[in-house]
Protein backbone atom coordinates (compact mmCIF):
# COMPACT_ATOMS: atom_id res chain seq x y z
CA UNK A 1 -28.04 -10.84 -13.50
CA UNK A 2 -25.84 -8.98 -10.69
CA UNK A 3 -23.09 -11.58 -11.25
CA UNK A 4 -23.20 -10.46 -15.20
CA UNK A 5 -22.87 -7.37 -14.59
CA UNK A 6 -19.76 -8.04 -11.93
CA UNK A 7 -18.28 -10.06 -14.52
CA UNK A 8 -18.43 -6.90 -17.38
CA UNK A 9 -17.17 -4.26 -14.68
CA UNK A 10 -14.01 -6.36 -14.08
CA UNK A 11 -13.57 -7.12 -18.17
CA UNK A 12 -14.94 -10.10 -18.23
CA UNK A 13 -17.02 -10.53 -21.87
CA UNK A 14 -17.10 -14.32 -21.93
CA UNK A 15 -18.75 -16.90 -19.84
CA UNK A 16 -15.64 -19.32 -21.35
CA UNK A 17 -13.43 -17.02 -19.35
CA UNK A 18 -14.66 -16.99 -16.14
CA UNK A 19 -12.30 -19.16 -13.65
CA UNK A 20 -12.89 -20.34 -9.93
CA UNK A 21 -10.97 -17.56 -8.91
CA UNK A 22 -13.45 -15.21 -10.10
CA UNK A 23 -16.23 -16.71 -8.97
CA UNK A 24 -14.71 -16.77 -4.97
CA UNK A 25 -14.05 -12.95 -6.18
CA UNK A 26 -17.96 -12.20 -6.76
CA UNK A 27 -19.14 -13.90 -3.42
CA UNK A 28 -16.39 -12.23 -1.22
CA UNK A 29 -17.11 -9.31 -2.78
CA UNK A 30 -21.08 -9.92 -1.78
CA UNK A 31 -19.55 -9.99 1.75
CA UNK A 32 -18.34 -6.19 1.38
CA UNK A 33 -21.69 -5.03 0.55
CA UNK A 34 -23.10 -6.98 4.00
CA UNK A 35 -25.47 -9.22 2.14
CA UNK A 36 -26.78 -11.66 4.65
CA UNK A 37 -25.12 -15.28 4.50
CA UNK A 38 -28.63 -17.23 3.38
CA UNK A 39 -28.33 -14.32 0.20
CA UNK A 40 -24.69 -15.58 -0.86
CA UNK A 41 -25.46 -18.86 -0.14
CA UNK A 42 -28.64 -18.47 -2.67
CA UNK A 43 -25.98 -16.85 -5.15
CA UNK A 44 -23.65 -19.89 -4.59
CA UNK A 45 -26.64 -22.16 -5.65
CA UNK A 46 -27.66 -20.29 -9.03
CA UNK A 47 -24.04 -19.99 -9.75
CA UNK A 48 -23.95 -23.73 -9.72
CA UNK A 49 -27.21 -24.23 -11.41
CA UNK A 50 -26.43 -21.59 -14.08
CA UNK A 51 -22.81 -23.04 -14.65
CA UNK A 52 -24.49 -26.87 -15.25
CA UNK A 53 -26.02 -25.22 -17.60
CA UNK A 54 -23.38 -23.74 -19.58
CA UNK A 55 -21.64 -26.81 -19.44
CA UNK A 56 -24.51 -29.00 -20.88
CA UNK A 57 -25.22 -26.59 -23.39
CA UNK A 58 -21.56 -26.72 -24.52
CA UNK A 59 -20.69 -23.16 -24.11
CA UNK A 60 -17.72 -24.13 -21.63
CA UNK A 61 -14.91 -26.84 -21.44
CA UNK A 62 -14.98 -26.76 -17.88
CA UNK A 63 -17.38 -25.88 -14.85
CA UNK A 64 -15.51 -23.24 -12.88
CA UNK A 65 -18.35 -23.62 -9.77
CA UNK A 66 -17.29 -27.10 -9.44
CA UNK A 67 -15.70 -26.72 -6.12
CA UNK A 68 -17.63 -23.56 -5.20
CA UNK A 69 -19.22 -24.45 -1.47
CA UNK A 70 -22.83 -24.39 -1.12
CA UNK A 71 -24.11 -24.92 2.47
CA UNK A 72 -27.84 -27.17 2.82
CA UNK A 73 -30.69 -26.63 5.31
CA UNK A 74 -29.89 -23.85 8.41
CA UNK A 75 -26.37 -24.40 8.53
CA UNK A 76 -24.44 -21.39 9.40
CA UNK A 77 -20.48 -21.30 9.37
CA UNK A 78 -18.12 -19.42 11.21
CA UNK A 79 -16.42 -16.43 10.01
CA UNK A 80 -13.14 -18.66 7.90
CA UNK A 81 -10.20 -18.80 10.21
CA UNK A 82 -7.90 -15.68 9.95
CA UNK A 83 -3.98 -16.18 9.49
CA UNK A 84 -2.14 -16.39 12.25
CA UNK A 85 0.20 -13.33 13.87
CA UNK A 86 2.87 -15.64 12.60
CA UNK A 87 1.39 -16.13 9.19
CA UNK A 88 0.98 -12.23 8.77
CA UNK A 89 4.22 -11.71 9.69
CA UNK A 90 5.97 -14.19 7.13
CA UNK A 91 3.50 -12.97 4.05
CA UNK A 92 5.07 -9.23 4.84
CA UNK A 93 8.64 -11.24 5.00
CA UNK A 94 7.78 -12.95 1.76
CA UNK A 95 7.11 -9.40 0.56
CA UNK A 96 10.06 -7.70 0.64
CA UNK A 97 10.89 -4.07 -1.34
CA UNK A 98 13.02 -4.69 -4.45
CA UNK A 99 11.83 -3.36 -7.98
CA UNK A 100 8.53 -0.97 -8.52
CA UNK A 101 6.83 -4.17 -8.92
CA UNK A 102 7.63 -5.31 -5.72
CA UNK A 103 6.98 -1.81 -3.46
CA UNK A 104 3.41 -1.46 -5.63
CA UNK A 105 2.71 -5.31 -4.00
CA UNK A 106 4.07 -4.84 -0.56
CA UNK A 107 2.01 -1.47 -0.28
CA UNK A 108 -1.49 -3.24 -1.66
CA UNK A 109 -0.79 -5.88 1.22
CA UNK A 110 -0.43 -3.40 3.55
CA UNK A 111 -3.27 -1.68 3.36
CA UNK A 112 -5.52 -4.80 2.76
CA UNK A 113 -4.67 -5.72 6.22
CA UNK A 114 -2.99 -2.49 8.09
CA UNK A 115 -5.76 -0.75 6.63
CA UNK A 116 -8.19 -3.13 6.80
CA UNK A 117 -9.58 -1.94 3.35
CA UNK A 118 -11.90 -4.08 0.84
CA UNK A 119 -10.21 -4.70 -2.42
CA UNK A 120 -12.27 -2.31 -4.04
CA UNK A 121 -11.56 0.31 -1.27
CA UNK A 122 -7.48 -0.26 -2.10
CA UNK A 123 -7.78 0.12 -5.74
CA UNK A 124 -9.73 3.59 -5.85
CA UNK A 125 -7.54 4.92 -3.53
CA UNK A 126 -5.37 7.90 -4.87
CA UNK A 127 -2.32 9.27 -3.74
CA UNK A 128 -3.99 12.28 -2.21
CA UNK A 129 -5.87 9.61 -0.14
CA UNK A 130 -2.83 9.06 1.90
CA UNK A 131 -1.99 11.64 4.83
CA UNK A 132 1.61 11.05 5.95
CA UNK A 133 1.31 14.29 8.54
CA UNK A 134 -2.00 12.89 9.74
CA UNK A 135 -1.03 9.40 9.33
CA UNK A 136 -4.63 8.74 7.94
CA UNK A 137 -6.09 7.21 4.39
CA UNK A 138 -9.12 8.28 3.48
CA UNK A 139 -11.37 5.83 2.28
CA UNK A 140 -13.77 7.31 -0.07
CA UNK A 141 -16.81 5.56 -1.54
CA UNK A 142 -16.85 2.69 0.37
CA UNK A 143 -19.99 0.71 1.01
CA UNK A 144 -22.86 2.40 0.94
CA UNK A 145 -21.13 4.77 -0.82
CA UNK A 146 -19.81 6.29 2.76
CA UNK A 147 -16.45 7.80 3.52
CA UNK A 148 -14.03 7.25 6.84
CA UNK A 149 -10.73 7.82 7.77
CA UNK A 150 -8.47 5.07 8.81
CA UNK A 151 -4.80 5.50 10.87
CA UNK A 152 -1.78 4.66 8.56
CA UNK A 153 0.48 2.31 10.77
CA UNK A 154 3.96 2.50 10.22
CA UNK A 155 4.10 -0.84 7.87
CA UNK A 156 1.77 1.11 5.47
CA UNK A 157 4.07 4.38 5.95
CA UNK A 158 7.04 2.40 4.86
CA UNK A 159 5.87 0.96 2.36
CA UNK A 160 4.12 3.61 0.88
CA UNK A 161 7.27 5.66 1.11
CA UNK A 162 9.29 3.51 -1.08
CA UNK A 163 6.76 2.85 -3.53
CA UNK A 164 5.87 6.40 -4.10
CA UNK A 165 9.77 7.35 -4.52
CA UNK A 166 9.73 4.79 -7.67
CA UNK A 167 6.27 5.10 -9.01
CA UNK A 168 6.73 7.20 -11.95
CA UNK A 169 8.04 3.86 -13.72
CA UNK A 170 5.02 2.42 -13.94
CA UNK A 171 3.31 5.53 -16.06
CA UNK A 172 2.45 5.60 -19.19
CA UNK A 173 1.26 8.83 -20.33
CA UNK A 174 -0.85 11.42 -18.27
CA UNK A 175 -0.94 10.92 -14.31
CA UNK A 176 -4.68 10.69 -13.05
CA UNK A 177 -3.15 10.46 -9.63
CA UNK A 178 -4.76 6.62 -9.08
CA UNK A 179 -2.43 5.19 -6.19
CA UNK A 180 -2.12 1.35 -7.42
CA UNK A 181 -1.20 0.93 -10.97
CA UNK A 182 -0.65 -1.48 -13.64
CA UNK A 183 2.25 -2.12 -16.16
CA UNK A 184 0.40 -0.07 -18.42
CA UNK A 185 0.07 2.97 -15.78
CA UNK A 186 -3.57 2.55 -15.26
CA UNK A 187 -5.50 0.95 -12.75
CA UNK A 188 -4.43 -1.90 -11.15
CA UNK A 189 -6.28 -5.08 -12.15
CA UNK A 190 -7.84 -6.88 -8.91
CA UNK A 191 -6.50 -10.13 -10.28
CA UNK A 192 -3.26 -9.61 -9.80
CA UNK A 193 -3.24 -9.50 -6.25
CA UNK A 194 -5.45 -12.19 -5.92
CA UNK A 195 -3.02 -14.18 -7.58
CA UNK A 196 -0.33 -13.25 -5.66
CA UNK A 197 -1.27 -14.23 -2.34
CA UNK A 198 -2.68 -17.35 -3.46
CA UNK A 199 0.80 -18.37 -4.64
CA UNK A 200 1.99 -16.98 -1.14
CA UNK A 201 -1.05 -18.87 0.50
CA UNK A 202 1.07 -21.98 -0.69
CA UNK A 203 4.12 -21.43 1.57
CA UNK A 204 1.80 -20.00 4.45
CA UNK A 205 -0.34 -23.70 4.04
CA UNK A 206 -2.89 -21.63 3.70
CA UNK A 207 -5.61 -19.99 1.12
CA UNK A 208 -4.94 -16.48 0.95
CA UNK A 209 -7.15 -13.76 -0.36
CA UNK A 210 -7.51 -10.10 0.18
CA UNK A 211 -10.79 -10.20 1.98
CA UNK A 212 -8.57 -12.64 4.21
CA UNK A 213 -6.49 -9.88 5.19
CA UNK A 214 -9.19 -7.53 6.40
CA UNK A 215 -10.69 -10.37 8.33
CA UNK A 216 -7.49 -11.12 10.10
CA UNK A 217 -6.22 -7.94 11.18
CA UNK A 218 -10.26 -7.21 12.67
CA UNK A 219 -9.82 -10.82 14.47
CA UNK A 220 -6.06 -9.72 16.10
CA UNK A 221 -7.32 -6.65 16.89
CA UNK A 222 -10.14 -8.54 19.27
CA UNK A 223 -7.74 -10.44 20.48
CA UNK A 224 -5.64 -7.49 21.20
CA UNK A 225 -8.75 -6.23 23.38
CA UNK A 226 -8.96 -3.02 20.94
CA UNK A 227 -12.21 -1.73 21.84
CA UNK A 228 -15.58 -3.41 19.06
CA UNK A 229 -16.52 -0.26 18.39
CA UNK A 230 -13.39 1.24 17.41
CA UNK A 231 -12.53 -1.88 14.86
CA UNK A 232 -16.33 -0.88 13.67
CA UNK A 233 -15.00 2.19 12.47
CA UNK A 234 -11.77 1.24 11.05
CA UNK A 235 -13.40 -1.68 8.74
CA UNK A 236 -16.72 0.46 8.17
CA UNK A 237 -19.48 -1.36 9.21
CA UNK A 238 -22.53 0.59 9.69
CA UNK A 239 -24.19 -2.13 11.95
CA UNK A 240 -22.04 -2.89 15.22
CA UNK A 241 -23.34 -6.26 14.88
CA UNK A 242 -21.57 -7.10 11.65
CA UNK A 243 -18.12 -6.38 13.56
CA UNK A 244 -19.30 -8.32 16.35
CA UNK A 245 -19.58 -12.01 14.41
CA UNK A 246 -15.56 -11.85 14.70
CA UNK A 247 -16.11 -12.06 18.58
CA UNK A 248 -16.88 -15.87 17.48
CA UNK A 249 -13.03 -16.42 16.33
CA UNK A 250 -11.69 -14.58 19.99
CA UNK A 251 -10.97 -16.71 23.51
CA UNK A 252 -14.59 -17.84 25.72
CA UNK A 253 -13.08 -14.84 28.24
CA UNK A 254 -12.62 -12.22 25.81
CA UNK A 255 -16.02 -12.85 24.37
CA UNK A 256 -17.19 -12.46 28.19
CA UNK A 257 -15.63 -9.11 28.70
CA UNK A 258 -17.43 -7.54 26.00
CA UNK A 259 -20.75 -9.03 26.68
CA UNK A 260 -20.12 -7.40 30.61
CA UNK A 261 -18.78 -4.24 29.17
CA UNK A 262 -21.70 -4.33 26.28
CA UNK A 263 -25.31 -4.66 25.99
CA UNK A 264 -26.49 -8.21 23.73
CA UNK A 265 -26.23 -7.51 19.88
CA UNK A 266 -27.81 -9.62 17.58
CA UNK A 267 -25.11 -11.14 15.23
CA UNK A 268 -27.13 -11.22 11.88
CA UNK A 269 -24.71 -10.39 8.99
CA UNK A 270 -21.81 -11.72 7.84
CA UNK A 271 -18.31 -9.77 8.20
């Protein structure tokens, strides 16, 4: 079961320990590997069906899929909303440098949405990844297994700089070079920053997640009139259409530009 086998990569061993959290964590995570929507909306369902189970059989308290969304018939959503500018802008002032803690979180942030990475991207990175003459990260392995090259803005830069003076604290033992780490110096649990912009998703009125990031900064960028094909690169889709279902969340006009400048895409994939 490809959700099983999720669940053991990320050190999960028990079907009583799997929370909502997780669960929202497997499907987005379907969404990096450009599974269609009708496929994670099938997953949704025998998440549901398997987690009724579980609970009828006694093997959990609670049903963590309770409030998971399952869509019926040929309904097809939009991409979710993206934060606002404004939003963005008060997460990175909620977000401020202060201990090692602090500069690890502010840099993650950063390069979920200056970066534009996938979680998974932001937690292999190492610090040889990051190219402050070049002002590049290379993003190695990323779906499909493919490498790119993405520019490091000058929020990333900063942030990067002060977390790199201070990151020694957080080793224990032998440096394998991994840029994100743990308390324990090795890699950086994905949970943590999930957690952390949920709880910053409160103030923002908002639910915040790191996929959310990605999706934002593509959506600004559109809005920005930065060019489809060069916000293809930067996020890594190999199928301009998959960029192109975030010309949904853009003004009628833009959408008409593109379409001019542009010839007709099918939009088949989810972002």
């Amino acid at each position: 079961m490809k959700m099983a086998r999720w669940l053991i990569r990320h050190d999960i061993h028990r079907w009583a320990d799997v929370t909502p959290a997780d669960l929202d964590a497997f499907l987005l995570d379907l969404i990096d590997e450009g599974l269609a929507y009708g496929t994670r909306n099938n997953y949704a369902v025998m998440i549901h069906i398997f987690c009724d189970w579980l609970v009828q059989r006694g093997k959990v308290l609670s049903n963590p899929a309770v409030d998971l969304v399952v869509l019926e018939g040929d309904e097809r959503p939009l991409p979710p909303p993206p934060l606002s500018e404004e939003q963005v802008r008060y997460l990175f002032e909620m977000l401020q440098p202060g201990d090692v803690i602090d500069c690890r979180n502010r840099l993650h942030a950063e390069l979920l949405y200056g970066c534009a990475l996938r979680l998974s991207e932001s937690l292999n990175l190492t610090i040889d990844d990051l190219d402050f003459a070049q002002r590049t990260v290379s993003v190695r392995g990323g779906k499909g297994n493919k490498d790119r090259m993405v520019p490091m803005l000058s929020g990333v830069i900063a942030a990067a700089t002060d977390y790199l003076a201070i990151r020694r604290e957080l080793l224990c033992g032998p440096d394998h070079g991994l840029l994100l780490l743990g308390k324990n110096g090795q890699r950086l649990d994905y949970k943590v920053i999930q957690r952390l912009l949920a709880r910053l998703g409160n103030f923002l009125g908002a639910r915040v997640h790191p996929h959310l990031l990605r999706h934002s900064l593509a959506v600004h960028l559109l809005r920005n009139k930065v060019d489809v094909r060069v916000i293809q690169v930067i996020l890594g889709h190999a199928q301009l259409d998959t960029t192109k279902v975030y010309l949904r969340l853009v003004p009628g006009h833009l959408r008409e530009d593109y379409d001019k400048a542009m010839p007709p895409i099918a939009v088949n994939a989810g972002p």
